[in-house]
Protein backbone atom coordinates (compact mmCIF):
# COMPACT_ATOMS: atom_id res chain seq x y z
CA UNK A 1 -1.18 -6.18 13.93
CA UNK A 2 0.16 -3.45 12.31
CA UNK A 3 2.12 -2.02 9.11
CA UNK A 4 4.65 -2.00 10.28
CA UNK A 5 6.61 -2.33 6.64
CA UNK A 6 4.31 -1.85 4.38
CA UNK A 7 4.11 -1.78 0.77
CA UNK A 8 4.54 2.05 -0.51
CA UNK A 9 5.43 5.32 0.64
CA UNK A 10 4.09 8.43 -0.12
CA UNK A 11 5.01 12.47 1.11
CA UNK A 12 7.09 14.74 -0.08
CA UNK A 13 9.71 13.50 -2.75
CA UNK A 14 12.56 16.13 -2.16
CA UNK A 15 13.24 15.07 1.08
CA UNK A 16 11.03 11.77 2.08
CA UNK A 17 11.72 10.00 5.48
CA UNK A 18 11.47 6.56 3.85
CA UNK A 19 15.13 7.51 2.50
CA UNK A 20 17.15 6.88 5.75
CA UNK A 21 15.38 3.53 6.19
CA UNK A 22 15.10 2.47 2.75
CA UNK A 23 17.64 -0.22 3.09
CA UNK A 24 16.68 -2.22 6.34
CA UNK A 25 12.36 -1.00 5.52
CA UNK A 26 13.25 -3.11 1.99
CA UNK A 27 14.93 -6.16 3.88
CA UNK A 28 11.83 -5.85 6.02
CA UNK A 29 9.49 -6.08 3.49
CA UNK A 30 11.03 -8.94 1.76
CA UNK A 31 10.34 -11.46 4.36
CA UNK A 32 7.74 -10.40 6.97
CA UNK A 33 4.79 -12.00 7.58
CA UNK A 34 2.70 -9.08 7.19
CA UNK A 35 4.05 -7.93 3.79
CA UNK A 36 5.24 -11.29 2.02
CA UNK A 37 2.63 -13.66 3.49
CA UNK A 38 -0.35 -11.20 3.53
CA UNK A 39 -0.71 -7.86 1.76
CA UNK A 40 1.18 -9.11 -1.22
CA UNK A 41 -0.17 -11.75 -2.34
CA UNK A 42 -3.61 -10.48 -1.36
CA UNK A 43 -3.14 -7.87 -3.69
CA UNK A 44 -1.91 -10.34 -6.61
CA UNK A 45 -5.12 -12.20 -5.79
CA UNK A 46 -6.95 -9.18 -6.37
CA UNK A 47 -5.50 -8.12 -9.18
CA UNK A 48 -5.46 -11.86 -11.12
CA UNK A 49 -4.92 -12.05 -14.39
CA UNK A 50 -2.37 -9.29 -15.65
CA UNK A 51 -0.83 -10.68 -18.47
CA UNK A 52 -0.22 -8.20 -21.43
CA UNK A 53 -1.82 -5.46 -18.92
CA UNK A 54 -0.43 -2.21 -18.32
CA UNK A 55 -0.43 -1.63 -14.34
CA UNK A 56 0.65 1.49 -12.13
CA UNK A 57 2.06 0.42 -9.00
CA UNK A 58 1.34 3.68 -7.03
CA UNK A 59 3.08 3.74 -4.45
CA UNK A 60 5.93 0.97 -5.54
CA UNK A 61 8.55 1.62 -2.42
CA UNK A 62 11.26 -0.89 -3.49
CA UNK A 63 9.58 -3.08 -6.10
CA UNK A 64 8.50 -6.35 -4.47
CA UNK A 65 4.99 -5.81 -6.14
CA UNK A 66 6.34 -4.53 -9.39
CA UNK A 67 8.52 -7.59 -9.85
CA UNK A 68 5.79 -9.62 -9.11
CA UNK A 69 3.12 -8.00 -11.80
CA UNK A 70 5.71 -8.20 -14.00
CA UNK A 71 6.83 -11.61 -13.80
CA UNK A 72 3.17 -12.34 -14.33
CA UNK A 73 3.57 -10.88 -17.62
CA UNK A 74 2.28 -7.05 -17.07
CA UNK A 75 3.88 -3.91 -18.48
CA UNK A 76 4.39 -2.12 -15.11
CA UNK A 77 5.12 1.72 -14.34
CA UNK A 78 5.97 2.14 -10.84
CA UNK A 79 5.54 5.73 -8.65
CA UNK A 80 7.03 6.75 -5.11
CA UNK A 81 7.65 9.61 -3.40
CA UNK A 82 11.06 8.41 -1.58
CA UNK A 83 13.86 8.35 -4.04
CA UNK A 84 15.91 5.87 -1.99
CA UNK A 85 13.09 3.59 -2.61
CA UNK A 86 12.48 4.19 -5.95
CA UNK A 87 16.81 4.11 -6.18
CA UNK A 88 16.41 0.51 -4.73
CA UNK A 89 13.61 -0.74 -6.99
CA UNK A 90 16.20 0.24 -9.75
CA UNK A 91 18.67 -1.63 -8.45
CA UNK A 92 16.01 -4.44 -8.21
CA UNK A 93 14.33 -4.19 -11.48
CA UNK A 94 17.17 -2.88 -13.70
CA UNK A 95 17.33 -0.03 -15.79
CA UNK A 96 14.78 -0.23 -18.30
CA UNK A 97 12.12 -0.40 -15.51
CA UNK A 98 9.66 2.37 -16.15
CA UNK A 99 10.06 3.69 -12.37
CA UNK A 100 9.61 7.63 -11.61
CA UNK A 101 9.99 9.81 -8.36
CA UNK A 102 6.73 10.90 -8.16
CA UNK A 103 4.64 12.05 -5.13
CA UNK A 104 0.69 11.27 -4.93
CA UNK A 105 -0.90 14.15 -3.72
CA UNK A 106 0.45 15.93 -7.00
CA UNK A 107 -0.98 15.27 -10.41
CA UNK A 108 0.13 12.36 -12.33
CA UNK A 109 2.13 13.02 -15.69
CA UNK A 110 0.10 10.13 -17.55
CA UNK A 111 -2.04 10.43 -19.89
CA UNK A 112 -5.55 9.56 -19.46
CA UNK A 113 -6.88 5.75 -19.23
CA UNK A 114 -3.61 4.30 -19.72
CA UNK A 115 -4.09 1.75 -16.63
CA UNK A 116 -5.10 -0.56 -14.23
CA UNK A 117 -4.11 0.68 -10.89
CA UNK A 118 -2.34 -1.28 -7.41
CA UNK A 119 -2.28 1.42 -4.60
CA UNK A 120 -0.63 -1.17 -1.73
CA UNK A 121 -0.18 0.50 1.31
CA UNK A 122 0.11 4.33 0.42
CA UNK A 123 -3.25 6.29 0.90
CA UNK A 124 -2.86 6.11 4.84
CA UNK A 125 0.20 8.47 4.51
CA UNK A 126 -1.96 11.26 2.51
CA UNK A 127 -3.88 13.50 4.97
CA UNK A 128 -6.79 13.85 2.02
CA UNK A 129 -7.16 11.40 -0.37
CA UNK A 130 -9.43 13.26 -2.70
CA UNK A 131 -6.70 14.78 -5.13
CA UNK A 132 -4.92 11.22 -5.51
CA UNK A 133 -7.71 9.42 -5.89
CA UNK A 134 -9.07 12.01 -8.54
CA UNK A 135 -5.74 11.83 -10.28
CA UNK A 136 -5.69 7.70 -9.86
CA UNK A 137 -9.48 7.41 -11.65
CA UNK A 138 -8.29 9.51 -14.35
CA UNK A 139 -5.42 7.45 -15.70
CA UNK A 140 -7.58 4.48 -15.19
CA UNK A 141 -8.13 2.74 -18.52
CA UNK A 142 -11.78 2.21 -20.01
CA UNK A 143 -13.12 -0.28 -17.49
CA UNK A 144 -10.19 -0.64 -15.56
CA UNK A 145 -9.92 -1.47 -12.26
CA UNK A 146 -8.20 0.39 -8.67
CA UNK A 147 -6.72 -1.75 -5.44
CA UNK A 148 -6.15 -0.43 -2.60
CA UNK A 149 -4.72 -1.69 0.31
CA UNK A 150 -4.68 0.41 3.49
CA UNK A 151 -4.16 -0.06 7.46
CA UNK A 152 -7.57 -1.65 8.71
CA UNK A 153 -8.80 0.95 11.19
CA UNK A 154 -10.06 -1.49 13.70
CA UNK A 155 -6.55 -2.38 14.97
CA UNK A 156 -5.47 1.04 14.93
CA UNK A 157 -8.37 1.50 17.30
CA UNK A 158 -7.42 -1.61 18.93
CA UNK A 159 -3.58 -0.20 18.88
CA UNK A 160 -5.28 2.93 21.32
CA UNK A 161 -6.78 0.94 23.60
CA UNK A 162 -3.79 -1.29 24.26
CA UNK A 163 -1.41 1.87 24.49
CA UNK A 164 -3.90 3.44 27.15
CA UNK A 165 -5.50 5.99 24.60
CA UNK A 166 -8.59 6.84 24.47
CA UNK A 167 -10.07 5.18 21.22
CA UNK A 168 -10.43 7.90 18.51
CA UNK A 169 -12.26 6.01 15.71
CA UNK A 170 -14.30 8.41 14.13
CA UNK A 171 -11.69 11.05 13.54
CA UNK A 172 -9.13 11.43 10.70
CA UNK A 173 -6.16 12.45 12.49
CA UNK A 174 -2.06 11.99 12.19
CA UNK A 175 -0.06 9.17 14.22
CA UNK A 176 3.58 9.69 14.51
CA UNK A 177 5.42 6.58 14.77
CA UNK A 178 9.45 6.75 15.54
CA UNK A 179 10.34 3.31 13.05
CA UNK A 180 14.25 1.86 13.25
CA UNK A 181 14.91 0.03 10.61
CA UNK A 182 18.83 -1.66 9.48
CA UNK A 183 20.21 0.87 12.33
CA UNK A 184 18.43 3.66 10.93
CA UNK A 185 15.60 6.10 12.41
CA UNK A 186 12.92 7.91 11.07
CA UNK A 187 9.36 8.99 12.64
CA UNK A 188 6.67 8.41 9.94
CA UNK A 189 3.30 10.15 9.90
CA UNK A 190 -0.06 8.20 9.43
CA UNK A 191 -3.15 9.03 8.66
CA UNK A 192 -5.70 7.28 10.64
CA UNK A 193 -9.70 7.45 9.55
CA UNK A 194 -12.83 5.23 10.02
CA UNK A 195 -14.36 3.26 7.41
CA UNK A 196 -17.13 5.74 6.73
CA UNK A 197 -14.46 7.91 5.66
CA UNK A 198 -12.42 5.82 3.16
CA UNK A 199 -15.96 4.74 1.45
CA UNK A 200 -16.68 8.46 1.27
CA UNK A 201 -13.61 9.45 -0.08
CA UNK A 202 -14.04 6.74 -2.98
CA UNK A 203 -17.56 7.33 -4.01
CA UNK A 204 -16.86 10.73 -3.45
CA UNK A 205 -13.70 10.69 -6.31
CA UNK A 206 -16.34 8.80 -8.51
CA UNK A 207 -15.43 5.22 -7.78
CA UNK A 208 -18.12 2.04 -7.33
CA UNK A 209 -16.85 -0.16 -4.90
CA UNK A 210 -17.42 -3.57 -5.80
CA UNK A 211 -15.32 -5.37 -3.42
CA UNK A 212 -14.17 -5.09 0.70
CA UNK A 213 -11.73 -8.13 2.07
CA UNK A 214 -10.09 -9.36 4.87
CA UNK A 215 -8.56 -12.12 3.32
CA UNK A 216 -6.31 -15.08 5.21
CA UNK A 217 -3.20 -15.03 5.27
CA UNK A 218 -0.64 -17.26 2.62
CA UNK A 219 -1.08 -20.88 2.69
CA UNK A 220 2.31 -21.53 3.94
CA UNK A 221 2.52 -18.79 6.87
CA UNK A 222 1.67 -20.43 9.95
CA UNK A 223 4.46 -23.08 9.21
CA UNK A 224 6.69 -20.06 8.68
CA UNK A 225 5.34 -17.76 11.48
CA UNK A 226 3.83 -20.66 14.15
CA UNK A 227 4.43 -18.09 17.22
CA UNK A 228 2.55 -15.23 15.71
CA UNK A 229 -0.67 -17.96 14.30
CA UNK A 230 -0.62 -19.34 18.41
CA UNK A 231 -2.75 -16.05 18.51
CA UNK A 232 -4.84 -16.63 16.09
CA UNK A 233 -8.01 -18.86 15.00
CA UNK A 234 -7.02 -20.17 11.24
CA UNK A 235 -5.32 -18.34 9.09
CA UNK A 236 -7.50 -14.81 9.16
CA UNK A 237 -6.29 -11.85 11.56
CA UNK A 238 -6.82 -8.40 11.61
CA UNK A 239 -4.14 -6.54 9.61
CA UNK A 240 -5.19 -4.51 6.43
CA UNK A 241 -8.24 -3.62 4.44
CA UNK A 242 -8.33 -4.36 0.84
CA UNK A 243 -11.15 -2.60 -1.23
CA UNK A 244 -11.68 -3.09 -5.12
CA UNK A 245 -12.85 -0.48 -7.48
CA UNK A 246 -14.18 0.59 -10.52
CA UNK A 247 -14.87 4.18 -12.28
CA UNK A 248 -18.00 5.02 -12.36
């Protein structure tokens, strides 16, 4: 299984390809098994207790994961490079959200240790992570914490064999998907690597990682989604890779 909506964008903010599908990606992301019975509320596991908390949701898209830090009680500043999505999560949040067009390979224009960080979905659109993650560690407040969610390189692996492709696991190289989304199309880039690499690129950016998951899937998903759980065993597929980290 794939992302195929996932939970933040990132590329260039003048002109991001998440703008033509911003409308039917959000609809998508609202309701799919992947994003609203999964990765979300994997990542509100993660992240537990927020109240009182200031979070940046890097990589916001249209808000779902802002709105749900902040009904929890955080103080949330959401980033993304698409301005259609970040125009939605307005429209979602209101106008006092603290939202900001704001791409991740460039430096952040917070201060330093204001936060704890959600990165949901986003690094596998950056070709090198090490700026971001640089930038990400150094607005993390005293003790504070990073989660990142990402594509789980097994089933893009698993996506090349299926397609007829010979398996390319230990390479970081671009995928270029063509996605239609509420009658619009847009091809998105990817950025696939091995595990090796993403543990590399975090230790490298001066991270500890104290947690990896595959976690199952929301209680209440195979009542909602009984076709897609015929495939599986349980409630646990492959789907995305959450990691949990801490500055060192």
């Amino acid at each position: 299984m794939t992302s195929e909506s996932g939970g933040g964008t990132a590329g260039a903010a003048r002109e991001h390809g998440y703008d033509g599908i911003a409308e039917g990606y959000s609809a998508e992301n609202e309701t799919s098994l992947m994003n609203a019975y999964y990765e979300r509320p994997a990542m509100l596991t993660l992240a537990g207790e927020v109240s009182g908390r200031r979070i940046l949701d890097a990589g916001c898209g249209s808000g779902p994961l802002f709105a749900a830090l902040r009904e929890r009680g955080a103080v949330v500043t959401g980033v993304d490079a698409s301005a259609g999505m970040v125009g939605l999560a307005r429209r979602r949040l209101g106008v006092e959200a603290d939202l900001r067009v704001t791409d991740l390979a460039d430096p952040l224009l917070f201060p330093d240790g204001e936060f704890v960080v959600v990165a949901s979905l986003v690094l596998h659109y950056l070709q090198d992570w090490g700026p971001a993650l640089t930038e990400l560690r150094r607005v993390l407040r005293p003790g504070g914490r990073l989660f990142v969610s990402v594509e789980h390189p097994f089933v893009i692996t698993l996506m090349q064999r299926e397609a007829g492709e010979e398996p390319r696991y230990f390479q970081t190289r671009s995928r270029t998907e063509e996605w239609t989304l509420g009658g619009q199309s847009t091809p998105l880039t990817f950025w696939d690597r091995p595990l090796h690499a993403m543990t590399d690129a975090f230790t490298g950016a001066g991270f500890r990682i104290t947690g990896i998951s595959e976690p199952p899937a929301a209680p209440e998903a195979p009542d909602l989604f009984p076709d897609e759980f015929q495939k599986f065993e349980g409630t646990r597929f492959l789907g995305f890779l959450f990691f949990e980290l801490q500055a060192n």
